[in-house]
N, C-alpha and C. Protein backbone atom coordinates (compact mmCIF):
# COMPACT_ATOMS: atom_id res chain seq x y z
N UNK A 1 2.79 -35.65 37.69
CA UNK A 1 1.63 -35.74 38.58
C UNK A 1 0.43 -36.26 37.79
N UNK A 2 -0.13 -37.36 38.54
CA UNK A 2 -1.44 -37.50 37.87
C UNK A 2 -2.57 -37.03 37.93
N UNK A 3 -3.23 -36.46 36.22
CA UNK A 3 -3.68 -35.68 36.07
C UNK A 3 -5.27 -36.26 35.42
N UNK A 4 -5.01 -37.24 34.89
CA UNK A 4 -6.06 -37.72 33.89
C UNK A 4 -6.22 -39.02 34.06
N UNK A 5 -7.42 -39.89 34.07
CA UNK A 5 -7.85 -41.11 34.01
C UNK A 5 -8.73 -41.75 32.55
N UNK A 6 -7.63 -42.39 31.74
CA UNK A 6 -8.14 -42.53 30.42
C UNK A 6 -8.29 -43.93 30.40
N UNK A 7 -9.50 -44.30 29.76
CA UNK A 7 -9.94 -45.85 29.58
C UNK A 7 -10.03 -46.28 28.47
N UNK A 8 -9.45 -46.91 28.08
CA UNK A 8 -9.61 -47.61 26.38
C UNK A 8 -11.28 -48.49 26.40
N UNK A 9 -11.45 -48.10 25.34
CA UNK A 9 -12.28 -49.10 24.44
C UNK A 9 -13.17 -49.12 23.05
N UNK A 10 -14.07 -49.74 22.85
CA UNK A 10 -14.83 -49.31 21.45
C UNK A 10 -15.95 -48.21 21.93
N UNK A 11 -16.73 -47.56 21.23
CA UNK A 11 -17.63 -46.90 21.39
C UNK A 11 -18.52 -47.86 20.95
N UNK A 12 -20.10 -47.61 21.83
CA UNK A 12 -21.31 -47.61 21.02
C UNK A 12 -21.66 -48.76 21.99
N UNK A 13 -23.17 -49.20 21.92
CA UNK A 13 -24.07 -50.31 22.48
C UNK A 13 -23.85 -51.65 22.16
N UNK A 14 -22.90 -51.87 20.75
CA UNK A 14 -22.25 -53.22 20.71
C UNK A 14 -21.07 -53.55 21.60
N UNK A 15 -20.53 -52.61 21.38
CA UNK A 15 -18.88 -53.07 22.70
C UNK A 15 -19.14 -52.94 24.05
N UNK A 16 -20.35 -52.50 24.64
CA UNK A 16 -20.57 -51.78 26.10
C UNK A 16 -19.87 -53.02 26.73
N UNK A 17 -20.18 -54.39 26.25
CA UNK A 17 -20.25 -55.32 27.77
C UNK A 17 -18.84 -56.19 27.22
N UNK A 18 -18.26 -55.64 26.56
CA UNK A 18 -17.31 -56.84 25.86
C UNK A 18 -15.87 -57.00 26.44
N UNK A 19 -15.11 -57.53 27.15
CA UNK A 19 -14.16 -57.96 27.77
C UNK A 19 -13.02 -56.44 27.07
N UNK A 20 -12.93 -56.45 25.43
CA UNK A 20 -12.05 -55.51 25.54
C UNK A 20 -12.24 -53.82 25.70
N UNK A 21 -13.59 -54.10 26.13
CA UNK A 21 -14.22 -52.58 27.04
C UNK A 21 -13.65 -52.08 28.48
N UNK A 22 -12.96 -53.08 28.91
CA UNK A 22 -12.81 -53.14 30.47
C UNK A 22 -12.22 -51.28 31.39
N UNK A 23 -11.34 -51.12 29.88
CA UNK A 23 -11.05 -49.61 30.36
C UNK A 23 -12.40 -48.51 30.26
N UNK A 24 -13.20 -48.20 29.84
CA UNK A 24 -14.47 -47.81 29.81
C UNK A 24 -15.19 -48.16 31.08
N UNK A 25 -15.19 -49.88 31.41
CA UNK A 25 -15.88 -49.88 32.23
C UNK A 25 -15.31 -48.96 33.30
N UNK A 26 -13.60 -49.29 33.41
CA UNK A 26 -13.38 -48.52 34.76
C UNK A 26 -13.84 -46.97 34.52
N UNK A 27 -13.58 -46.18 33.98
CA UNK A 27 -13.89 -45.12 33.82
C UNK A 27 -15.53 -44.63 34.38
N UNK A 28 -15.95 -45.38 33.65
CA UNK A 28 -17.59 -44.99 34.02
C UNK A 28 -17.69 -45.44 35.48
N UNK A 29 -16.78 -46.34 36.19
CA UNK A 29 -17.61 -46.68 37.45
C UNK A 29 -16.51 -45.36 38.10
N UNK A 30 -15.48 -45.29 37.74
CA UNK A 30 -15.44 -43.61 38.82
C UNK A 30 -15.95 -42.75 38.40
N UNK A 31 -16.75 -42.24 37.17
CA UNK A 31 -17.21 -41.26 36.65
C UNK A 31 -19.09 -41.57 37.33
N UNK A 32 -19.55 -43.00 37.64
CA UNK A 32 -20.66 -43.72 38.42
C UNK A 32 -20.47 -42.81 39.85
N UNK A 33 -19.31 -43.60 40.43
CA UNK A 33 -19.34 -42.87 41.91
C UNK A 33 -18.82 -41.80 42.19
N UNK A 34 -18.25 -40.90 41.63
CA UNK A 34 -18.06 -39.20 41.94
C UNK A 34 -19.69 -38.58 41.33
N UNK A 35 -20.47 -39.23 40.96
CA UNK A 35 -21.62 -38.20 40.24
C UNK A 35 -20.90 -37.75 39.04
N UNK A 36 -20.24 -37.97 38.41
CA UNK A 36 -19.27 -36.80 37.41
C UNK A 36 -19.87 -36.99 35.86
N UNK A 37 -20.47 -36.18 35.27
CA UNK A 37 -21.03 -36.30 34.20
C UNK A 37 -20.57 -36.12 32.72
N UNK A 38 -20.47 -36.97 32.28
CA UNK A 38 -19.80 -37.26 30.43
C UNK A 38 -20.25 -35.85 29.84
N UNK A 39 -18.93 -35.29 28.68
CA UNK A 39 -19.69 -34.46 28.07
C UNK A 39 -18.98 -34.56 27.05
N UNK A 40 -18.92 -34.61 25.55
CA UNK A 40 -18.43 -34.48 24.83
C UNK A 40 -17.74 -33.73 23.91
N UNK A 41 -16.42 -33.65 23.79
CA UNK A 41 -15.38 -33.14 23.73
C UNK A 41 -14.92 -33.11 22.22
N UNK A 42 -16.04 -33.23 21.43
CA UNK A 42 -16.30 -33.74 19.67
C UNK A 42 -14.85 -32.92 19.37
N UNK A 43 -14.58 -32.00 19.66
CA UNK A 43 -13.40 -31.04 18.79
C UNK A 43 -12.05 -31.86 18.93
N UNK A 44 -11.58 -32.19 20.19
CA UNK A 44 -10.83 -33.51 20.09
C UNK A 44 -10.88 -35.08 20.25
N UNK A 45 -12.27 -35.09 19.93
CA UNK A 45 -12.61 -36.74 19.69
C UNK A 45 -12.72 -37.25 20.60
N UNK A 46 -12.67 -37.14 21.97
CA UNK A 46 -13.07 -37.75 23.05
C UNK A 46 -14.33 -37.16 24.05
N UNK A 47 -14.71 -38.31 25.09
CA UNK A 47 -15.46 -37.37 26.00
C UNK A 47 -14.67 -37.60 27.70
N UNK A 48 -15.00 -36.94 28.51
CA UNK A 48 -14.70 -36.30 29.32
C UNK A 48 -15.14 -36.33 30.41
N UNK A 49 -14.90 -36.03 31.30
CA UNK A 49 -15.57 -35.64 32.77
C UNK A 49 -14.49 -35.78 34.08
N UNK A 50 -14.99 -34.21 34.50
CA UNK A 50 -13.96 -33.94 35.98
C UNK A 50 -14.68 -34.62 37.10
N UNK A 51 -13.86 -34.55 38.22
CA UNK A 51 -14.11 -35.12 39.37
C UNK A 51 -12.83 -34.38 39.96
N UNK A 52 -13.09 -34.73 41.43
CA UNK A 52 -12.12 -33.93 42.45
C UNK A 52 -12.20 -35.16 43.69
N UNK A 53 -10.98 -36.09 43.84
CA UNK A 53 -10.82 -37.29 44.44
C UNK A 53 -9.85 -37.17 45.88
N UNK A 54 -10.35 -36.74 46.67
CA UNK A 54 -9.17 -35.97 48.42
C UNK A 54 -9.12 -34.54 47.64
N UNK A 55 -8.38 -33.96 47.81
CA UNK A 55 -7.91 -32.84 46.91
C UNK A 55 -7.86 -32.48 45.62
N UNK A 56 -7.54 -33.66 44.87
CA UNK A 56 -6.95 -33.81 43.42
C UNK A 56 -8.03 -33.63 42.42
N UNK A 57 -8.37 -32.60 41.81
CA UNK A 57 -8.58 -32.63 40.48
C UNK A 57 -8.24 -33.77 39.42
N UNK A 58 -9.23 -34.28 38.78
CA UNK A 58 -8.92 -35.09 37.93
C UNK A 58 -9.77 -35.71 36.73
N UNK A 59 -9.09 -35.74 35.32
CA UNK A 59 -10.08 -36.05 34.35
C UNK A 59 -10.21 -37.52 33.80
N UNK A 60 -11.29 -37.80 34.01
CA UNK A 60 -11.74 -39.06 33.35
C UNK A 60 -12.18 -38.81 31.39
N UNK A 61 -11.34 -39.58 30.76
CA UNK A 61 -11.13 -39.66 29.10
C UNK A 61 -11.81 -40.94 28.50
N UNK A 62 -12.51 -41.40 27.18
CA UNK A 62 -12.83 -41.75 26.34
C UNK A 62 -12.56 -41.18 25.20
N UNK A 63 -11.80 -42.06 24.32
CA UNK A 63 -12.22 -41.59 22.98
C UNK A 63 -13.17 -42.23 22.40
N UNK A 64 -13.59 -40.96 21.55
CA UNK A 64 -14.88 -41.51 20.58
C UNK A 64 -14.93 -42.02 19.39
N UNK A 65 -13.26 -42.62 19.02
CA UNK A 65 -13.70 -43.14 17.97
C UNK A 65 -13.12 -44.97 18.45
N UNK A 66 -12.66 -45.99 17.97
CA UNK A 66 -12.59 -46.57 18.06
C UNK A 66 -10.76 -47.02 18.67
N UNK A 67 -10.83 -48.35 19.33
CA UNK A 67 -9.46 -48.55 19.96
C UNK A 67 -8.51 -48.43 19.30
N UNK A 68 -8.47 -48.91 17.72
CA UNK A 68 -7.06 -48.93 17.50
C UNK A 68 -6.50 -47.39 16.87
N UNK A 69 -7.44 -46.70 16.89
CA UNK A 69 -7.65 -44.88 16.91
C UNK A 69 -7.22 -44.12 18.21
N UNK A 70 -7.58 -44.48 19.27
CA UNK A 70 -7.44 -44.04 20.48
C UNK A 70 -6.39 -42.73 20.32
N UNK A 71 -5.06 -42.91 19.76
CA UNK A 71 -4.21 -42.25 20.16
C UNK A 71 -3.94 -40.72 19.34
N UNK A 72 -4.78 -40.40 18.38
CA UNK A 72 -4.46 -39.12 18.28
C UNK A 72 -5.70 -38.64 18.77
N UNK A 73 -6.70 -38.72 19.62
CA UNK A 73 -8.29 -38.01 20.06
C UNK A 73 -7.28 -38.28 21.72
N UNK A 74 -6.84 -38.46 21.81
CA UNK A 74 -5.89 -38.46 23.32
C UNK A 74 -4.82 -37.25 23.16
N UNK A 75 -4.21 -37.47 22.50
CA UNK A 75 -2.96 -37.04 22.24
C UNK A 75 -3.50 -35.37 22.07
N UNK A 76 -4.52 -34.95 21.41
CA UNK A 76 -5.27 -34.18 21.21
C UNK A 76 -5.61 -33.23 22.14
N UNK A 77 -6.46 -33.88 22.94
CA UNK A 77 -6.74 -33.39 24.16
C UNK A 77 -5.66 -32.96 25.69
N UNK A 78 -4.60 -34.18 25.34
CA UNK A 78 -4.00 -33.85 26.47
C UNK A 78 -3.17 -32.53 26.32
N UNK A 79 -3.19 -32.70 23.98
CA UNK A 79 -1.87 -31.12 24.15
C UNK A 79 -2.62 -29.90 24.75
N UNK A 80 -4.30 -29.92 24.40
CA UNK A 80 -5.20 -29.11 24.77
C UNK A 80 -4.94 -28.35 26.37
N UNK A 81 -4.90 -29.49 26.77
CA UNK A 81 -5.08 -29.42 28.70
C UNK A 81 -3.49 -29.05 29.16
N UNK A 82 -2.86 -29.71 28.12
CA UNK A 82 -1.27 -29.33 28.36
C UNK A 82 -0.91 -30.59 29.35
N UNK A 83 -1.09 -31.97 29.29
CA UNK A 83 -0.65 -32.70 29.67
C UNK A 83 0.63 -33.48 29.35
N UNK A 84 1.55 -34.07 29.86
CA UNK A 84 2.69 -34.95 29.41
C UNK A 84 2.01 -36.33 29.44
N UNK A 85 2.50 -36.94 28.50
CA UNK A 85 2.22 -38.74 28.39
C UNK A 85 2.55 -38.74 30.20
N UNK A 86 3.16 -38.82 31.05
CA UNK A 86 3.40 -38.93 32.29
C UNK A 86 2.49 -38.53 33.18
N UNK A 87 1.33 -37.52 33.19
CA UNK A 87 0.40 -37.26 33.58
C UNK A 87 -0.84 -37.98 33.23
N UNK A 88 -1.01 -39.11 32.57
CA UNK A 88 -1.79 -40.10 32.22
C UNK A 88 -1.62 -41.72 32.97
N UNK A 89 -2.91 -41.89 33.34
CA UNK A 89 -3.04 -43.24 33.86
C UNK A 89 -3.96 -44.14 32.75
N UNK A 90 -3.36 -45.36 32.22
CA UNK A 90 -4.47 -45.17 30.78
C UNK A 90 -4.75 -46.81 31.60
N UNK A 91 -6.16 -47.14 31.59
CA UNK A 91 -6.50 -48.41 31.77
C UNK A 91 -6.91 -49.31 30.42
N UNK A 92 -6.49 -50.78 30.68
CA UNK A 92 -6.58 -51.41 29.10
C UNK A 92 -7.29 -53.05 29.60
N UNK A 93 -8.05 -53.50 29.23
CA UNK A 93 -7.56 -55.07 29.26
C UNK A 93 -6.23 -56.14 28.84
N UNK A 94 -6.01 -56.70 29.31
CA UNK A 94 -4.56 -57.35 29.27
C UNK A 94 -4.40 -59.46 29.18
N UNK A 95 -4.53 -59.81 27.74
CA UNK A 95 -4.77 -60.86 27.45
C UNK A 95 -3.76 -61.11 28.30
N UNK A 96 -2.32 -61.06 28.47
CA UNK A 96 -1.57 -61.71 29.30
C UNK A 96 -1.66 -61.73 30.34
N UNK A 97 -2.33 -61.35 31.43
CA UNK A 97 -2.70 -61.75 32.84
C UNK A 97 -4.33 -62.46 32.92
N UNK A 98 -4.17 -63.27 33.63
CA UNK A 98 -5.51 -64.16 33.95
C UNK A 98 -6.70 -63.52 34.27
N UNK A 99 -7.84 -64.12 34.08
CA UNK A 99 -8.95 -62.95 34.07
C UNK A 99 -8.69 -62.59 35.72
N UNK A 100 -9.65 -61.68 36.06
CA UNK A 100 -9.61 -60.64 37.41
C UNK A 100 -8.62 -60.22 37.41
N UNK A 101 -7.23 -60.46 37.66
CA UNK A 101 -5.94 -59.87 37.49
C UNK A 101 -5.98 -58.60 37.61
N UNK A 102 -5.53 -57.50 38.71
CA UNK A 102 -5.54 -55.88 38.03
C UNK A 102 -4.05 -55.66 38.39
N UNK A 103 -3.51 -55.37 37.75
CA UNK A 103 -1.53 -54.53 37.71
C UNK A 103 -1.59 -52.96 37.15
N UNK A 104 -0.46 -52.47 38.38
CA UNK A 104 -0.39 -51.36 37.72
C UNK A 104 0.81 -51.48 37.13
N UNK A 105 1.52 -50.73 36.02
CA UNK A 105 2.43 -50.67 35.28
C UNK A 105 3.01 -48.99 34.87
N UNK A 106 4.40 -48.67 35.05
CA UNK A 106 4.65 -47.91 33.93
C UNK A 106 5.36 -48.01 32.77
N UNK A 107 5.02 -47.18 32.25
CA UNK A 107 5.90 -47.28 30.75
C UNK A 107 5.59 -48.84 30.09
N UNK A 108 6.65 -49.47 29.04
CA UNK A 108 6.43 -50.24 28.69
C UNK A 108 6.15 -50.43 27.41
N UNK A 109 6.06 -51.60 26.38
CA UNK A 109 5.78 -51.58 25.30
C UNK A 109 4.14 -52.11 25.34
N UNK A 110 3.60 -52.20 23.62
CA UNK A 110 2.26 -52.62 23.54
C UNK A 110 1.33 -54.17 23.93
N UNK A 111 2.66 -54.90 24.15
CA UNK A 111 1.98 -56.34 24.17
C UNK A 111 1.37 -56.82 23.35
N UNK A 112 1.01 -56.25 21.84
CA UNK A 112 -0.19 -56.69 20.92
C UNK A 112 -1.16 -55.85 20.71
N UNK A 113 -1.17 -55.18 21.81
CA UNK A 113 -2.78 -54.32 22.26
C UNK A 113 -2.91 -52.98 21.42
N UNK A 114 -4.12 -53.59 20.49
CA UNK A 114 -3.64 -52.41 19.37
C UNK A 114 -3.94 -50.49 19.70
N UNK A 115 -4.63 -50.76 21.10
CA UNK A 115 -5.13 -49.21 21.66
C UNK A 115 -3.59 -48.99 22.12
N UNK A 116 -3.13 -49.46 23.06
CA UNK A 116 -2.22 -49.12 23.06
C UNK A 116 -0.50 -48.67 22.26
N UNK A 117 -0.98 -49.77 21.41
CA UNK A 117 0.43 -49.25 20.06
C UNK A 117 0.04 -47.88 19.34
N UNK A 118 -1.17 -47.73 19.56
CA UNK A 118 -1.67 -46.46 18.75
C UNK A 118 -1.04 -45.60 19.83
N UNK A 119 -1.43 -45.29 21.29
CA UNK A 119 -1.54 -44.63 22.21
C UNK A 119 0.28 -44.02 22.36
N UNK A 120 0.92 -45.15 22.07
CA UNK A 120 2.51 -45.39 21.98
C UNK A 120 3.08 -44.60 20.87
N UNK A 121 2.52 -44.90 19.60
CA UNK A 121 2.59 -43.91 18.69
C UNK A 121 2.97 -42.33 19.12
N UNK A 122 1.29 -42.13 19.10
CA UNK A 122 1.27 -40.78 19.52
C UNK A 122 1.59 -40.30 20.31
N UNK A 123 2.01 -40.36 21.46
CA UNK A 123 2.05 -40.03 23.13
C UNK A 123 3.71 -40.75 23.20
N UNK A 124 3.94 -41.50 23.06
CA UNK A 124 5.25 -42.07 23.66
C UNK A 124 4.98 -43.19 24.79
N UNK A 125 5.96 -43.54 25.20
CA UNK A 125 5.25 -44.82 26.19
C UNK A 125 5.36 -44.05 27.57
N UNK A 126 5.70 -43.02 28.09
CA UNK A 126 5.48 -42.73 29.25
C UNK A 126 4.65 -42.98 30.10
N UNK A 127 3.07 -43.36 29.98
CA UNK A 127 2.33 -43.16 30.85
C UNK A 127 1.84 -43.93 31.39
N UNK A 128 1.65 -44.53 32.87
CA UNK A 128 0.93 -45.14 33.18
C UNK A 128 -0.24 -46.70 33.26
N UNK A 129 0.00 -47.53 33.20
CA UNK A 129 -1.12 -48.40 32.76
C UNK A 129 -1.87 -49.15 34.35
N UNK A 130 -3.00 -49.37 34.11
CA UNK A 130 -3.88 -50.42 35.21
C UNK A 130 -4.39 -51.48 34.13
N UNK A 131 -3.53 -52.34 34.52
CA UNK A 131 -4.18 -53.34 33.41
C UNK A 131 -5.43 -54.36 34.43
N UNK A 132 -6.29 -55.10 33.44
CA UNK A 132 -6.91 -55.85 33.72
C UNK A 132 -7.32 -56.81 33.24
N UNK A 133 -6.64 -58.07 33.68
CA UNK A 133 -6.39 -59.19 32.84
C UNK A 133 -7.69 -59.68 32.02
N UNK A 134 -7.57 -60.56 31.37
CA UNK A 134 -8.40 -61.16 30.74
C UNK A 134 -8.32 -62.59 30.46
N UNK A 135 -7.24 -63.10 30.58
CA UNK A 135 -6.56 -63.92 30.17
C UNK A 135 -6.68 -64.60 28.81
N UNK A 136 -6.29 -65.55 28.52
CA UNK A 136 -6.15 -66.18 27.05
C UNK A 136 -7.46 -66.89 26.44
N UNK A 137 -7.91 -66.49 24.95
CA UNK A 137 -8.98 -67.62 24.89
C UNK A 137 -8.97 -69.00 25.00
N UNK A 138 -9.26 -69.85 24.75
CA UNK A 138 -9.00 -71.39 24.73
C UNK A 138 -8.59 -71.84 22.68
N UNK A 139 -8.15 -72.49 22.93
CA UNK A 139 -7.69 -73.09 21.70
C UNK A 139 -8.44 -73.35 20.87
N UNK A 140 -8.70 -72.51 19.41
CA UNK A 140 -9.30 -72.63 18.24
C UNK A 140 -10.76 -71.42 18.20
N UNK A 141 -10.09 -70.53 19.55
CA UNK A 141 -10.76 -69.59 19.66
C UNK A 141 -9.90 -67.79 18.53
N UNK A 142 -10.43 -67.20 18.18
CA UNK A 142 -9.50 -66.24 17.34
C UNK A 142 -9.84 -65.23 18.76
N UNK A 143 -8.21 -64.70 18.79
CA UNK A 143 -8.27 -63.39 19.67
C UNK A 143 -9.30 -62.57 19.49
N UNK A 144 -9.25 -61.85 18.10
CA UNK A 144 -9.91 -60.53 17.87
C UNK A 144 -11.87 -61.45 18.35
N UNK A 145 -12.20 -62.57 18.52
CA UNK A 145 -13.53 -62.39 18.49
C UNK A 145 -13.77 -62.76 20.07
N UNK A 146 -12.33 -63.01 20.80
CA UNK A 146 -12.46 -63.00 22.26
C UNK A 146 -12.62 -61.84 23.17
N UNK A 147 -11.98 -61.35 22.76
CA UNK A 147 -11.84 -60.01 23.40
C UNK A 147 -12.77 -58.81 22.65
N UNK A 148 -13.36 -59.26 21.48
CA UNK A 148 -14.76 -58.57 21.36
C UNK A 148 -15.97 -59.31 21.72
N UNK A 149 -15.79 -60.24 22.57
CA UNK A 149 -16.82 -61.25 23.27
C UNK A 149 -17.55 -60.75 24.44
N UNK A 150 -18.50 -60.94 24.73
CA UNK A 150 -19.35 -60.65 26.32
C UNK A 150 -18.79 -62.01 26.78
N UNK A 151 -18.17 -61.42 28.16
CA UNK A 151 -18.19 -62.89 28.95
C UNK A 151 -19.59 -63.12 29.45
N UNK A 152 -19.07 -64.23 30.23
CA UNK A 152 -20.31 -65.22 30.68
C UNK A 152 -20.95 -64.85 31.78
N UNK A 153 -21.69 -64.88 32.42
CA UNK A 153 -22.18 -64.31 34.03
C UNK A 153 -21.44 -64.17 34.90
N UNK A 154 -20.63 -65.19 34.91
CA UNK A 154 -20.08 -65.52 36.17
C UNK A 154 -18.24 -65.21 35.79
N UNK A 155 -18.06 -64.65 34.67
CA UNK A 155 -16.51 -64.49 34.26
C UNK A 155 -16.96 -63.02 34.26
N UNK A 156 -18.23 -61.91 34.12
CA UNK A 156 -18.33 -60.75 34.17
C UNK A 156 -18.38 -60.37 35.60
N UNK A 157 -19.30 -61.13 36.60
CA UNK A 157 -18.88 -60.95 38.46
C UNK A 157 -17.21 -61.12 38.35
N UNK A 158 -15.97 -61.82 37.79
CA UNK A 158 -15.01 -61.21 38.59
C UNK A 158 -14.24 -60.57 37.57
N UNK A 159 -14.62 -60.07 36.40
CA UNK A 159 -14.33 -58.80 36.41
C UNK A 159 -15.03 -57.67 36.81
N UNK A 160 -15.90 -57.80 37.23
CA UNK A 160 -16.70 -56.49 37.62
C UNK A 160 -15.99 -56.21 39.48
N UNK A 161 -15.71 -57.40 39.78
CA UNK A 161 -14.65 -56.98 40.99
C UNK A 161 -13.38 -57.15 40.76
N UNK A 162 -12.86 -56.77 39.64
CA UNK A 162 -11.17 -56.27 39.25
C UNK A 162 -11.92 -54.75 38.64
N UNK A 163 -12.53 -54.36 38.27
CA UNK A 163 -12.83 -53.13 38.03
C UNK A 163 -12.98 -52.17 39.71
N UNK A 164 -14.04 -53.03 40.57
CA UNK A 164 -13.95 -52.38 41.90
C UNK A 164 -12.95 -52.40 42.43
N UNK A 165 -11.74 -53.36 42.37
CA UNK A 165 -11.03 -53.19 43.30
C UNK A 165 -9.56 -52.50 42.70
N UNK A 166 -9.95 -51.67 40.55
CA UNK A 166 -9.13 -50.65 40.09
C UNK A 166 -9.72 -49.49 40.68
N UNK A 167 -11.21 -49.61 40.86
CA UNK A 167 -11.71 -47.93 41.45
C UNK A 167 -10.96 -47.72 43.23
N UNK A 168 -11.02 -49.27 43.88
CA UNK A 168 -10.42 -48.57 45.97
C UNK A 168 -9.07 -48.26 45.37
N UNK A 169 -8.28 -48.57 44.41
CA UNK A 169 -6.60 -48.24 44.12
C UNK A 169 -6.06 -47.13 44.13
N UNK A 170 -7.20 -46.39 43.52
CA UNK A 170 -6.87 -45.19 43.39
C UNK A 170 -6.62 -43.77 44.08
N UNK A 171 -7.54 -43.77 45.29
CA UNK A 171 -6.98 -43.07 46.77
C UNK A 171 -5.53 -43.37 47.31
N UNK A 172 -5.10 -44.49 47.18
CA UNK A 172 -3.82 -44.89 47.79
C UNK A 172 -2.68 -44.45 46.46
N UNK A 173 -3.02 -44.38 44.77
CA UNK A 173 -2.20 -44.23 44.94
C UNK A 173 -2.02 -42.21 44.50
N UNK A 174 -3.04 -41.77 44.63
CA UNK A 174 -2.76 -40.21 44.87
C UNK A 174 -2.38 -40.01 46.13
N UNK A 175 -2.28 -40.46 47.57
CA UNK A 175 -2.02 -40.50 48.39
C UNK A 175 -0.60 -41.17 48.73
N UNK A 176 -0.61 -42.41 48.32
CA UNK A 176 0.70 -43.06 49.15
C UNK A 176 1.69 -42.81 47.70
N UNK A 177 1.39 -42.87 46.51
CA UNK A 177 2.05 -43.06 45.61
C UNK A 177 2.05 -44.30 44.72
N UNK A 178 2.74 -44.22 44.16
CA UNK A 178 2.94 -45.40 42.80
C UNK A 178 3.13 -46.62 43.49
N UNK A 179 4.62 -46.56 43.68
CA UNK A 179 4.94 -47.62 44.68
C UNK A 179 4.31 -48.43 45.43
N UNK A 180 3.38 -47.39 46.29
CA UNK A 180 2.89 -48.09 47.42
C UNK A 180 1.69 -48.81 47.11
N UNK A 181 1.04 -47.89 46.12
CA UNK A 181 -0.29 -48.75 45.35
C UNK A 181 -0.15 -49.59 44.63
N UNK A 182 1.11 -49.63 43.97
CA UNK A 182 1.12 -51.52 43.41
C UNK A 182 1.69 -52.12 44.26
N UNK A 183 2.18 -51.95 44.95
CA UNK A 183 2.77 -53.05 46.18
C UNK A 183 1.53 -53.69 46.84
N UNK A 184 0.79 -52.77 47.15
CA UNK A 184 -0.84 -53.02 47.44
C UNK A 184 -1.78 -53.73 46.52
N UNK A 185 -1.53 -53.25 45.29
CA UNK A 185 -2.34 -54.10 44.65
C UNK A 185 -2.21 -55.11 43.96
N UNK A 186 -0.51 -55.61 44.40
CA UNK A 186 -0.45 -56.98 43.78
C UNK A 186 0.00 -57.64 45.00
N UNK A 187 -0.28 -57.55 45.86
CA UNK A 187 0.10 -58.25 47.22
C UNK A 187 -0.96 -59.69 46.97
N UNK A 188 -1.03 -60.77 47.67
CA UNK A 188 -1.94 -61.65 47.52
C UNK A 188 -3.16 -60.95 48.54
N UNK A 189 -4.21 -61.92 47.58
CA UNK A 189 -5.35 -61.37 47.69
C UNK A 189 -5.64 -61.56 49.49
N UNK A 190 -5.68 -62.29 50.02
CA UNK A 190 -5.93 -62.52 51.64
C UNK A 190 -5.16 -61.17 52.24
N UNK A 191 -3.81 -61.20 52.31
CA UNK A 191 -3.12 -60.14 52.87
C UNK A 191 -3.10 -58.32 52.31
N UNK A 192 -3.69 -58.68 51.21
CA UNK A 192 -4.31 -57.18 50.83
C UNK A 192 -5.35 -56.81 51.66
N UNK A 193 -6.25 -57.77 51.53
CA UNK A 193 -7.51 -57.31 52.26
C UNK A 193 -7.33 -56.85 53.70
N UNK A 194 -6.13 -57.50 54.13
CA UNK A 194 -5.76 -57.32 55.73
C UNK A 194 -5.23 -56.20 56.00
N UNK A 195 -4.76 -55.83 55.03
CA UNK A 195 -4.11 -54.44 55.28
C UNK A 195 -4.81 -53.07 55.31
């Protein structure tokens, strides 16, 4: 059962706006619209904050130290709370899907993504992913300074609506389930909306 909503990214006022923040961003915009307030969780390295979404109890995660760390300030907390890697929904950016892009996924290996090989490490691959693409830099661009890049105005409007449209996902899928919420959320974009 899902229990926890964990977002990868860097800490601090340099990474806030940077493409490989995107899990942060989601986090803060449901932790934005429940009112639900950050508190820090220094003893296992992350911070925190509940919310209660239809019925469901549920915790929104950051760790506080950096991505390719992520996985023992997780791992930490969840033995705390008594969570299984399976009770985790972990959101990441995802060079292999095109920017806006949002997929849900389970299990799985790292793709490269060094939050996640950490996360894999520690935890196992059981849990969860909402990825959100990013897609590829252009040629003679280095990964590591793309994805620690601010996009551009107009490449941050559509991710800032692949982030909104990871926050409507999430009623459907505590409600309808796994299934039904990626079926939903990778349907094409016209006939999603119709539904």
């Amino acid at each position: 059962m899902l229990r926890a909503l964990v977002g990868l990214g860097n800490p601090g006022p340099a990474y806030l706006l940077t493409r490989h923040n995107l899990g942060h961003w989601w986090v803060d915009a449901l932790a934005e619209e429940a009112r639900a307030r950050w508190k820090s969780e220094r003893r296992w390295g992350v911070e925190a904050a509940e919310l209660v979404l239809g019925d469901r109890p549920l915790v929104l995660v950051k760790s506080l130290g950096y991505m390719n760390e992520s996985g023992a300030p997780v791992r930490a907390f969840a033995a705390y709370r008594r969570w299984a890697a399976e009770d985790l929904l972990v959101a990441h950016d995802d060079l292999d899907l095109p920017t806006g892009t949002v997929r849900l996924k389970r299990g799985g290996g790292d793709g490269g993504h060094n939050g996640l090989k950490d996360l894999i490490a520690c935890l196992g691959a059981g849990f969860a992913r909402l990825r959100f693409g990013i897609g590829r830099p252009r040629s003679g661009t280095a990964v590591i300074d793309y994805v620690l890049g601010v996009p551009s105005a107009a490449e941050r409007e559509v991710l800032i609506d692949a982030v909104r449209r990871g926050v409507e996902i999430l009623p459907r899928l505590l409600t309808d389930g796994f299934e039904a919420a990626t079926a939903h959320l990778h349907a094409p974009r016209a006939s999603a909306e119709e539904t």
